[in-house]
PDB file of N, CA and C in Angstrom:
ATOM      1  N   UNK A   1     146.912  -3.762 -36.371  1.00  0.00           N
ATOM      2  CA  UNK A   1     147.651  -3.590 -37.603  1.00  0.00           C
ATOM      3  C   UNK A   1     146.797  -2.742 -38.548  1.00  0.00           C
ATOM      4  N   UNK A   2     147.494  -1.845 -39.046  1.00  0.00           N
ATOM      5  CA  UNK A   2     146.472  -0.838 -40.099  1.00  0.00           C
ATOM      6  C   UNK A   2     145.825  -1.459 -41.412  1.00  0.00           C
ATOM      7  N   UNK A   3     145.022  -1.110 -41.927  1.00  0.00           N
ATOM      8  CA  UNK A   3     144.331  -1.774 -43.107  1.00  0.00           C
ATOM      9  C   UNK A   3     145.040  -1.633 -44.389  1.00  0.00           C
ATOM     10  N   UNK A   4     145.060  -2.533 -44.937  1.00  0.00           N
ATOM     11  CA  UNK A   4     145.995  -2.650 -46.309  1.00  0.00           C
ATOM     12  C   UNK A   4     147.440  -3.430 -45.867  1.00  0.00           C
ATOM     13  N   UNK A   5     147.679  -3.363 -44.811  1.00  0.00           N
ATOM     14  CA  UNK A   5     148.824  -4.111 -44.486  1.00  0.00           C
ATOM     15  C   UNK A   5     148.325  -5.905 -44.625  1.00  0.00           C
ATOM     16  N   UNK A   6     149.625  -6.544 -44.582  1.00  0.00           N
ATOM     17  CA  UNK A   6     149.043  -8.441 -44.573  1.00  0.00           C
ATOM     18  C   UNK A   6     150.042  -8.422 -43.945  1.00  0.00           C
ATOM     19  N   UNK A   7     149.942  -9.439 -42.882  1.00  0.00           N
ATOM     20  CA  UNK A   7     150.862 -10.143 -41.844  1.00  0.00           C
ATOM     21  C   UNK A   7     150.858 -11.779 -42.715  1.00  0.00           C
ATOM     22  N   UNK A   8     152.038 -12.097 -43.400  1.00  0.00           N
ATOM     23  CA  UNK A   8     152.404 -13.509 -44.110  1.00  0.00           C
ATOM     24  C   UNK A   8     152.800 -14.341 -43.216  1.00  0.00           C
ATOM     25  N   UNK A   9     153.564 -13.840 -41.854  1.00  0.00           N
ATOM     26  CA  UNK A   9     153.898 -15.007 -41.070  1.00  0.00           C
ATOM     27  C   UNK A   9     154.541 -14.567 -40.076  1.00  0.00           C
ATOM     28  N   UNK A  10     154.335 -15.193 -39.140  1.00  0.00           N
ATOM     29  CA  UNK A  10     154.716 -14.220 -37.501  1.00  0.00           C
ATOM     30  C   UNK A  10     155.176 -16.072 -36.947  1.00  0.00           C
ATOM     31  N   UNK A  11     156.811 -15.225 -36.061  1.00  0.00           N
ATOM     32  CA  UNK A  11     157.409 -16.502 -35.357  1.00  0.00           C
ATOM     33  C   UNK A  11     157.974 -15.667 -34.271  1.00  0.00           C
ATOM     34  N   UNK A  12     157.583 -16.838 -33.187  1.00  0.00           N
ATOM     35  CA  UNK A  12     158.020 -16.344 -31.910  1.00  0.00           C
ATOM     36  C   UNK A  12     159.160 -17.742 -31.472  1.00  0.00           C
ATOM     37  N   UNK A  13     159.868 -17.086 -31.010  1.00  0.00           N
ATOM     38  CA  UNK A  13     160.867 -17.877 -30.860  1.00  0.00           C
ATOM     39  C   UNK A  13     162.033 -17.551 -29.663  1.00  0.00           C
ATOM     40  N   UNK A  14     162.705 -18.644 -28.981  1.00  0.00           N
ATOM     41  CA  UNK A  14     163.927 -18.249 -27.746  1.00  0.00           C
ATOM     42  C   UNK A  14     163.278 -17.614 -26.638  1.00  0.00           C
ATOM     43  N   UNK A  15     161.892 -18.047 -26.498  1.00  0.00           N
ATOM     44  CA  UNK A  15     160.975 -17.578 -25.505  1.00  0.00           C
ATOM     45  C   UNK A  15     160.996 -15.912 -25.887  1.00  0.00           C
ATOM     46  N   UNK A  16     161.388 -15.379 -26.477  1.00  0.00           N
ATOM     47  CA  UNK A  16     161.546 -13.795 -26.427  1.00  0.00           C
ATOM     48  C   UNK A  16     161.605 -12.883 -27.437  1.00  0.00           C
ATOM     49  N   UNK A  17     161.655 -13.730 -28.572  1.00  0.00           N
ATOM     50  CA  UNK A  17     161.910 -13.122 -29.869  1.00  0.00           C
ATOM     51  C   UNK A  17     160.747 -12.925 -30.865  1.00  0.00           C
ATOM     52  N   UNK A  18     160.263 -12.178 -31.253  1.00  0.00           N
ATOM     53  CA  UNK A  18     158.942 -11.883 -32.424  1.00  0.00           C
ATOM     54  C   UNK A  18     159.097 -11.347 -33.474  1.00  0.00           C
ATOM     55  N   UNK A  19     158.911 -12.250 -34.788  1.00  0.00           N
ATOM     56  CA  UNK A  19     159.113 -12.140 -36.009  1.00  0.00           C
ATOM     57  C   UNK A  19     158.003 -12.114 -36.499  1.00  0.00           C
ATOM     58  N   UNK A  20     158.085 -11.008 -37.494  1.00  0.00           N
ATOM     59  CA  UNK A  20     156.734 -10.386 -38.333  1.00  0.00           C
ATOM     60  C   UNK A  20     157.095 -10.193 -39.510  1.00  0.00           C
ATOM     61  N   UNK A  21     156.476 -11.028 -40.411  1.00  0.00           N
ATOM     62  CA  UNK A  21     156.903 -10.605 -42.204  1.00  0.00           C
ATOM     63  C   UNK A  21     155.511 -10.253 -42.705  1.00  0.00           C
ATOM     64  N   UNK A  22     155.699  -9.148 -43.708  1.00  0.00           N
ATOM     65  CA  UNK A  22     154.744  -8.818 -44.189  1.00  0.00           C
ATOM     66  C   UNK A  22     154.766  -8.017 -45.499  1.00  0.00           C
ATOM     67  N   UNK A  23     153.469  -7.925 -46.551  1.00  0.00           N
ATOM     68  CA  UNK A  23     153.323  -7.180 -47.405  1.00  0.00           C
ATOM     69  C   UNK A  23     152.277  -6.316 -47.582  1.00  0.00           C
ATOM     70  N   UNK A  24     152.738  -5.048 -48.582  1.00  0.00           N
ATOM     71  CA  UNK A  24     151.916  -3.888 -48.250  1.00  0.00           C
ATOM     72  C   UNK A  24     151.662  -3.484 -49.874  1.00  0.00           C
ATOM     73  N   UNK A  25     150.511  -2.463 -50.231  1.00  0.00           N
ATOM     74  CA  UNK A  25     151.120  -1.670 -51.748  1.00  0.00           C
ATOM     75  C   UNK A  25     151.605  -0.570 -51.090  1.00  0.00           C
ATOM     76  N   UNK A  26     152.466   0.092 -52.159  1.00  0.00           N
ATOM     77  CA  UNK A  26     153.571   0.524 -52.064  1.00  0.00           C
ATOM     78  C   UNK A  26     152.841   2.069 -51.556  1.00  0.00           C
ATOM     79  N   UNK A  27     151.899   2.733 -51.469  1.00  0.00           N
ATOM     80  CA  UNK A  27     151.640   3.528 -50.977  1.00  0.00           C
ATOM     81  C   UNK A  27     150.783   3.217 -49.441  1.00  0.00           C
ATOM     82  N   UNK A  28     151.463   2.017 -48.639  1.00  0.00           N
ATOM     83  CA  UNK A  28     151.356   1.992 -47.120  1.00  0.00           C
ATOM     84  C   UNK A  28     152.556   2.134 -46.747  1.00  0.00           C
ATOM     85  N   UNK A  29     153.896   2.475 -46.868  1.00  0.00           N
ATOM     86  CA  UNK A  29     154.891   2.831 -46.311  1.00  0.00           C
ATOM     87  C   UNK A  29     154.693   3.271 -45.105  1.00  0.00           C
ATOM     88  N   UNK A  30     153.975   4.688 -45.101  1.00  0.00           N
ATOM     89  CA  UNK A  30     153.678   5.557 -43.929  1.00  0.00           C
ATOM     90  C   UNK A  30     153.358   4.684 -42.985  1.00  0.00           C
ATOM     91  N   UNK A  31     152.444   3.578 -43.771  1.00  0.00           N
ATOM     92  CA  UNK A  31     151.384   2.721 -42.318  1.00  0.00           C
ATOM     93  C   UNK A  31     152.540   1.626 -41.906  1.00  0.00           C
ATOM     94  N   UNK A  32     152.886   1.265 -42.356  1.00  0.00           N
ATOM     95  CA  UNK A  32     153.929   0.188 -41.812  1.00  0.00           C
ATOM     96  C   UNK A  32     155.027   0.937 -41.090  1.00  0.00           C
ATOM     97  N   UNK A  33     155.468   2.483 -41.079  1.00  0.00           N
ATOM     98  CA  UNK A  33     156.770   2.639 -40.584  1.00  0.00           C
ATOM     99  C   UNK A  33     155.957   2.792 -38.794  1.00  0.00           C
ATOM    100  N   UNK A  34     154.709   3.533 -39.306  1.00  0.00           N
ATOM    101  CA  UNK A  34     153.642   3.957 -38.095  1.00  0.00           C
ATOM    102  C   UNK A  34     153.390   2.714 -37.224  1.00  0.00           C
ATOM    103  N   UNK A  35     153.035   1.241 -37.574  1.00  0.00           N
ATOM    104  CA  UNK A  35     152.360  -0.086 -36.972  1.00  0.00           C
ATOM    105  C   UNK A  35     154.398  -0.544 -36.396  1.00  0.00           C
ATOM    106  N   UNK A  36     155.174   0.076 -36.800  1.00  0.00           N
ATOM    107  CA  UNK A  36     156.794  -0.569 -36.308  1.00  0.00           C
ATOM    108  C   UNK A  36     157.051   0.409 -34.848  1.00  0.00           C
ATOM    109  N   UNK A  37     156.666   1.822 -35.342  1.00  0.00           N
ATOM    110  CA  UNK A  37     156.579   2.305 -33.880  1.00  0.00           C
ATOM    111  C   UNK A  37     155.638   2.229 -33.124  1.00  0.00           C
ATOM    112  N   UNK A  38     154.653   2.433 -33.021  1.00  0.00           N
ATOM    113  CA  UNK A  38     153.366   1.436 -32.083  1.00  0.00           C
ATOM    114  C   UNK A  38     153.864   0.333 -31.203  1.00  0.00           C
ATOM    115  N   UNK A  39     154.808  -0.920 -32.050  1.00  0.00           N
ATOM    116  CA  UNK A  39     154.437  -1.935 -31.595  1.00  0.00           C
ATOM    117  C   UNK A  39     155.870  -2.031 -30.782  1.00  0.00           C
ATOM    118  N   UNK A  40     157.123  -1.334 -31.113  1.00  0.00           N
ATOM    119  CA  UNK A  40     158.599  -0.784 -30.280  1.00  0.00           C
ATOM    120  C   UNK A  40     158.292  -0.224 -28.944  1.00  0.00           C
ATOM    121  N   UNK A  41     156.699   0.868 -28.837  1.00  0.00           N
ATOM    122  CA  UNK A  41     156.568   1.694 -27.936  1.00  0.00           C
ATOM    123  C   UNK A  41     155.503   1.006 -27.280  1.00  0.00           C
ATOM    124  N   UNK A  42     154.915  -0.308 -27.368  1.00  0.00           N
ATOM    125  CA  UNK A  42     153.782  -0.576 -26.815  1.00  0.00           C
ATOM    126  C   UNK A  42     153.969  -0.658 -25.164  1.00  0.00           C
ATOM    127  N   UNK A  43     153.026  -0.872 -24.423  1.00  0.00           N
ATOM    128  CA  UNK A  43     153.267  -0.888 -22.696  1.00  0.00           C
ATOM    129  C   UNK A  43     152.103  -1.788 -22.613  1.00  0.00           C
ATOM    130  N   UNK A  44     152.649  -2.471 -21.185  1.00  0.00           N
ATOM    131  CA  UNK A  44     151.605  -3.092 -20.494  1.00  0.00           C
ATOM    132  C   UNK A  44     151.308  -2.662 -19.146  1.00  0.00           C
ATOM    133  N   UNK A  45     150.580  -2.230 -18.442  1.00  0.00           N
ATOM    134  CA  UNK A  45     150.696  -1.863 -17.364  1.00  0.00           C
ATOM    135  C   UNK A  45     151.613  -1.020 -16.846  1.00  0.00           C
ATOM    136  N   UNK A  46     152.000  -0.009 -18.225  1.00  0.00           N
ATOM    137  CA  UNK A  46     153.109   1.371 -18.163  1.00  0.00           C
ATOM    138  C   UNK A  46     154.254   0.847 -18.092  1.00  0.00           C
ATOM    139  N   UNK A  47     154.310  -0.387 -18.706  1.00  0.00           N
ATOM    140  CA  UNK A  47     156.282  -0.692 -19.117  1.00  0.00           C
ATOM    141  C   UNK A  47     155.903  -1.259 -20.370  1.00  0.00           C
ATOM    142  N   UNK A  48     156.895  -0.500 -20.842  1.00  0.00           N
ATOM    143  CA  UNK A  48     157.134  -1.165 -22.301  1.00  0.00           C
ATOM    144  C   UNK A  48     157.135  -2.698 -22.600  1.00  0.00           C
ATOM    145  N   UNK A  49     156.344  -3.234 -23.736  1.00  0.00           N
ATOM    146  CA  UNK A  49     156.244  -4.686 -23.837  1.00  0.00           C
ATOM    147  C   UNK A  49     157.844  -5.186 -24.414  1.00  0.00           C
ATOM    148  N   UNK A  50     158.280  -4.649 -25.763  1.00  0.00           N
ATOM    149  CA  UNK A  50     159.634  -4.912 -26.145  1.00  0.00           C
ATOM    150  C   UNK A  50     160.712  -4.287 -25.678  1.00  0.00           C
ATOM    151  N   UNK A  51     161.778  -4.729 -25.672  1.00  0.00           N
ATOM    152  CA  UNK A  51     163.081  -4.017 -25.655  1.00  0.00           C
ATOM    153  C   UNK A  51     163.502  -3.115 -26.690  1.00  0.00           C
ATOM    154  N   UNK A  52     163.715  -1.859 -26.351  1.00  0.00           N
ATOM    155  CA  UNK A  52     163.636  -0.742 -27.660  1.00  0.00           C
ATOM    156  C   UNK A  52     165.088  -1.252 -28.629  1.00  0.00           C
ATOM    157  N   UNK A  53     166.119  -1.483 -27.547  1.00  0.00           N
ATOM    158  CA  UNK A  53     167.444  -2.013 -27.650  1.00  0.00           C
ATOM    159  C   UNK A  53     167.235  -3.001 -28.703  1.00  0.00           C
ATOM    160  N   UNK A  54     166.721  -4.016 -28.278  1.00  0.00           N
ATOM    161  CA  UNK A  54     166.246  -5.490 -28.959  1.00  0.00           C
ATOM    162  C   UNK A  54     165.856  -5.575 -30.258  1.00  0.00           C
ATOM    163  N   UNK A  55     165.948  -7.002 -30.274  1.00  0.00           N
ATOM    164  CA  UNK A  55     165.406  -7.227 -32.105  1.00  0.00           C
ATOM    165  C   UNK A  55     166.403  -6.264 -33.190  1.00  0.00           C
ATOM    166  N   UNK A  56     166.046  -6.650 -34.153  1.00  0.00           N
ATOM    167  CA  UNK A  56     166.657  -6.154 -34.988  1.00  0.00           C
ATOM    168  C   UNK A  56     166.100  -5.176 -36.042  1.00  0.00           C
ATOM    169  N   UNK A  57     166.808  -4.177 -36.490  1.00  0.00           N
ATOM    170  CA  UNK A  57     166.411  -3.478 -37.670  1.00  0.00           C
ATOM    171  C   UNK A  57     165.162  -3.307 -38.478  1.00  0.00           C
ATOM    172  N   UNK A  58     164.302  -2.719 -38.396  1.00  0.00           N
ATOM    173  CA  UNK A  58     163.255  -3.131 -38.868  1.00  0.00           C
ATOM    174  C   UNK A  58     163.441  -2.760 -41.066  1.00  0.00           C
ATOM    175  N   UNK A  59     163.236  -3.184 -41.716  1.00  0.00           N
ATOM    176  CA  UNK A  59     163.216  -3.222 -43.048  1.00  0.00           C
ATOM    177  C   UNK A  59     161.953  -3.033 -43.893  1.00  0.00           C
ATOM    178  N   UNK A  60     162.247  -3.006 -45.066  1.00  0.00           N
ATOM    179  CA  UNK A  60     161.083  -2.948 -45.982  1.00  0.00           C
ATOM    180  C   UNK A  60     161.659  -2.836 -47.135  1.00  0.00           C
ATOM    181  N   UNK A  61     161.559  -3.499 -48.324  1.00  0.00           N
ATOM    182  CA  UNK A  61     162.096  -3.502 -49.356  1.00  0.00           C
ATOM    183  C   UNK A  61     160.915  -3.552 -50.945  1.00  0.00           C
ATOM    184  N   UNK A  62     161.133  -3.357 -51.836  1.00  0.00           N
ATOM    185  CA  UNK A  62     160.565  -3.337 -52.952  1.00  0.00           C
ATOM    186  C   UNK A  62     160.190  -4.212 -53.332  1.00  0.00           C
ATOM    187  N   UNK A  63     158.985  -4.830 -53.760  1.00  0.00           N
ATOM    188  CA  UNK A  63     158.843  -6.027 -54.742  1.00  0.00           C
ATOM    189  C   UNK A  63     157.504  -5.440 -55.764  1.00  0.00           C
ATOM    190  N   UNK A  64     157.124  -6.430 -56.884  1.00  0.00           N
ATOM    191  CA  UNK A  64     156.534  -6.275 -57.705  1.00  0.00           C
ATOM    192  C   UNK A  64     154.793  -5.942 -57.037  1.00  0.00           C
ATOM    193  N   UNK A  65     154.761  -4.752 -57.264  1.00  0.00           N
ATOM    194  CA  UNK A  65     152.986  -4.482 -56.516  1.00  0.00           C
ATOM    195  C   UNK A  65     153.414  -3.882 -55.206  1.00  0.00           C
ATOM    196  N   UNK A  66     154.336  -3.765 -54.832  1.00  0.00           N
ATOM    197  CA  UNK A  66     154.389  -3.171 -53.048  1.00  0.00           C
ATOM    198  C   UNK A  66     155.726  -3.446 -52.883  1.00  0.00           C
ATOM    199  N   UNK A  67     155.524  -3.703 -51.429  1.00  0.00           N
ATOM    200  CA  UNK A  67     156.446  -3.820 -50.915  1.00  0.00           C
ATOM    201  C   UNK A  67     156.566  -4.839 -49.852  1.00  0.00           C
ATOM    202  N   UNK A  68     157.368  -5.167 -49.235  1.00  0.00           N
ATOM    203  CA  UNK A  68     158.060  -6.956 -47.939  1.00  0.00           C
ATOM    204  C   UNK A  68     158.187  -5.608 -46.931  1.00  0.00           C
ATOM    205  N   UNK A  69     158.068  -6.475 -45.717  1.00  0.00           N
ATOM    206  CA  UNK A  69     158.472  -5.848 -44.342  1.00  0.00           C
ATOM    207  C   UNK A  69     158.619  -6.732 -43.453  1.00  0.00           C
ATOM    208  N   UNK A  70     159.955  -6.260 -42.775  1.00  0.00           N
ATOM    209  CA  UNK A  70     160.260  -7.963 -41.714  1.00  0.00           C
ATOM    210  C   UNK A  70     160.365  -6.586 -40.251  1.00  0.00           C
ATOM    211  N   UNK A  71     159.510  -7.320 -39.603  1.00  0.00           N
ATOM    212  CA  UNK A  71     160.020  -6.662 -38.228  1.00  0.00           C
ATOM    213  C   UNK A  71     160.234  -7.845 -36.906  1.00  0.00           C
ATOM    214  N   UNK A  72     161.593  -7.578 -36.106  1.00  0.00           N
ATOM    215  CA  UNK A  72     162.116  -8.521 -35.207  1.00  0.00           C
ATOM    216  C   UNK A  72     162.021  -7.555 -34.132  1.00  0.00           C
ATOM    217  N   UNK A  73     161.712  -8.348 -32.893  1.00  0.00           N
ATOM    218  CA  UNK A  73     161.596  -7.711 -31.865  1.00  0.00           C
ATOM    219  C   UNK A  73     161.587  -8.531 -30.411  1.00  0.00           C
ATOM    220  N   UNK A  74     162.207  -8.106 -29.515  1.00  0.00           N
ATOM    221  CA  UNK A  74     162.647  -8.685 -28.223  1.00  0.00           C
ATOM    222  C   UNK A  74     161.587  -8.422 -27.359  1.00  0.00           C
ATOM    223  N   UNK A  75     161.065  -9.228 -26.518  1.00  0.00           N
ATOM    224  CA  UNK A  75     160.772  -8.944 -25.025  1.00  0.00           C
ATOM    225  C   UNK A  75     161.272  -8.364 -23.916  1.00  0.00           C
ATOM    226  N   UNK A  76     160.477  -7.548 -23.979  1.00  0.00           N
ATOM    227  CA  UNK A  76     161.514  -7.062 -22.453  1.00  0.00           C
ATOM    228  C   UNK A  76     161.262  -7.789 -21.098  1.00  0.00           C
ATOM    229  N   UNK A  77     162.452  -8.140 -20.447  1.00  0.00           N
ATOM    230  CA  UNK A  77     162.680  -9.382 -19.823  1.00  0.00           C
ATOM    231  C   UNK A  77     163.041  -8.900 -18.467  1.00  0.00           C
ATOM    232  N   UNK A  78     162.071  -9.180 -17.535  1.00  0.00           N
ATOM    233  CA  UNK A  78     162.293  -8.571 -15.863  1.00  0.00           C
ATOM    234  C   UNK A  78     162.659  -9.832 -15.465  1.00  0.00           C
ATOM    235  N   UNK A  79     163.646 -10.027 -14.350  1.00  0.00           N
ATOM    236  CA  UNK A  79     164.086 -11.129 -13.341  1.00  0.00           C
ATOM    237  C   UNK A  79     162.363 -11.263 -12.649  1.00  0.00           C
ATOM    238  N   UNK A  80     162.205 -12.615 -12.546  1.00  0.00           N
ATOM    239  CA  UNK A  80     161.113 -12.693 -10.853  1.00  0.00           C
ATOM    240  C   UNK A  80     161.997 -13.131 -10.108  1.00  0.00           C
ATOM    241  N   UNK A  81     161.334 -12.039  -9.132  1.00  0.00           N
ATOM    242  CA  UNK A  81     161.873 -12.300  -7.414  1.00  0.00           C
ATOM    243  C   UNK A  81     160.828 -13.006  -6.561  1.00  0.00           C
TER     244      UNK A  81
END
């Protein structure tokens, strides 16, 4: 996660789901839109960790001193054979 960013609270949930809330000052925009694609495009062993499809919308909204950022995100989910 880039510096100046704060991670307030991270939930994983439905075996598959990863929730990330966070706050920034208002001149890390760049770094937070940058740490949302990073973590959409990440790989493990050359497959993508999330579902690009998955999760939801990533956001960021205004508050007093900065700014909130919620990012949701899916696992990407192989059958075992």
């Amino acid at each position: 996660m880039p510096d100046g960013l704060k991670l307030d609270s991270l939930n994983f949930s439905d075996g598959k789901k990863l929730t990330l809330h966070g706050t920034a000052p208002p001149d890390k925009v760049t770094e937070i839109n940058k740490f949302e694609a990073a973590l959409r495009n990440a790989k493990v062993n050359g497959r993508r960790f999330f579902d690009a499809l998955g999760g939801e919308q990533f956001s960021t909204h205004p508050m007093p001193g900065g700014v909130s950022w919620i990012l949701i995100l899916e696992l990407k989910r192989t059958e075992v054979k």
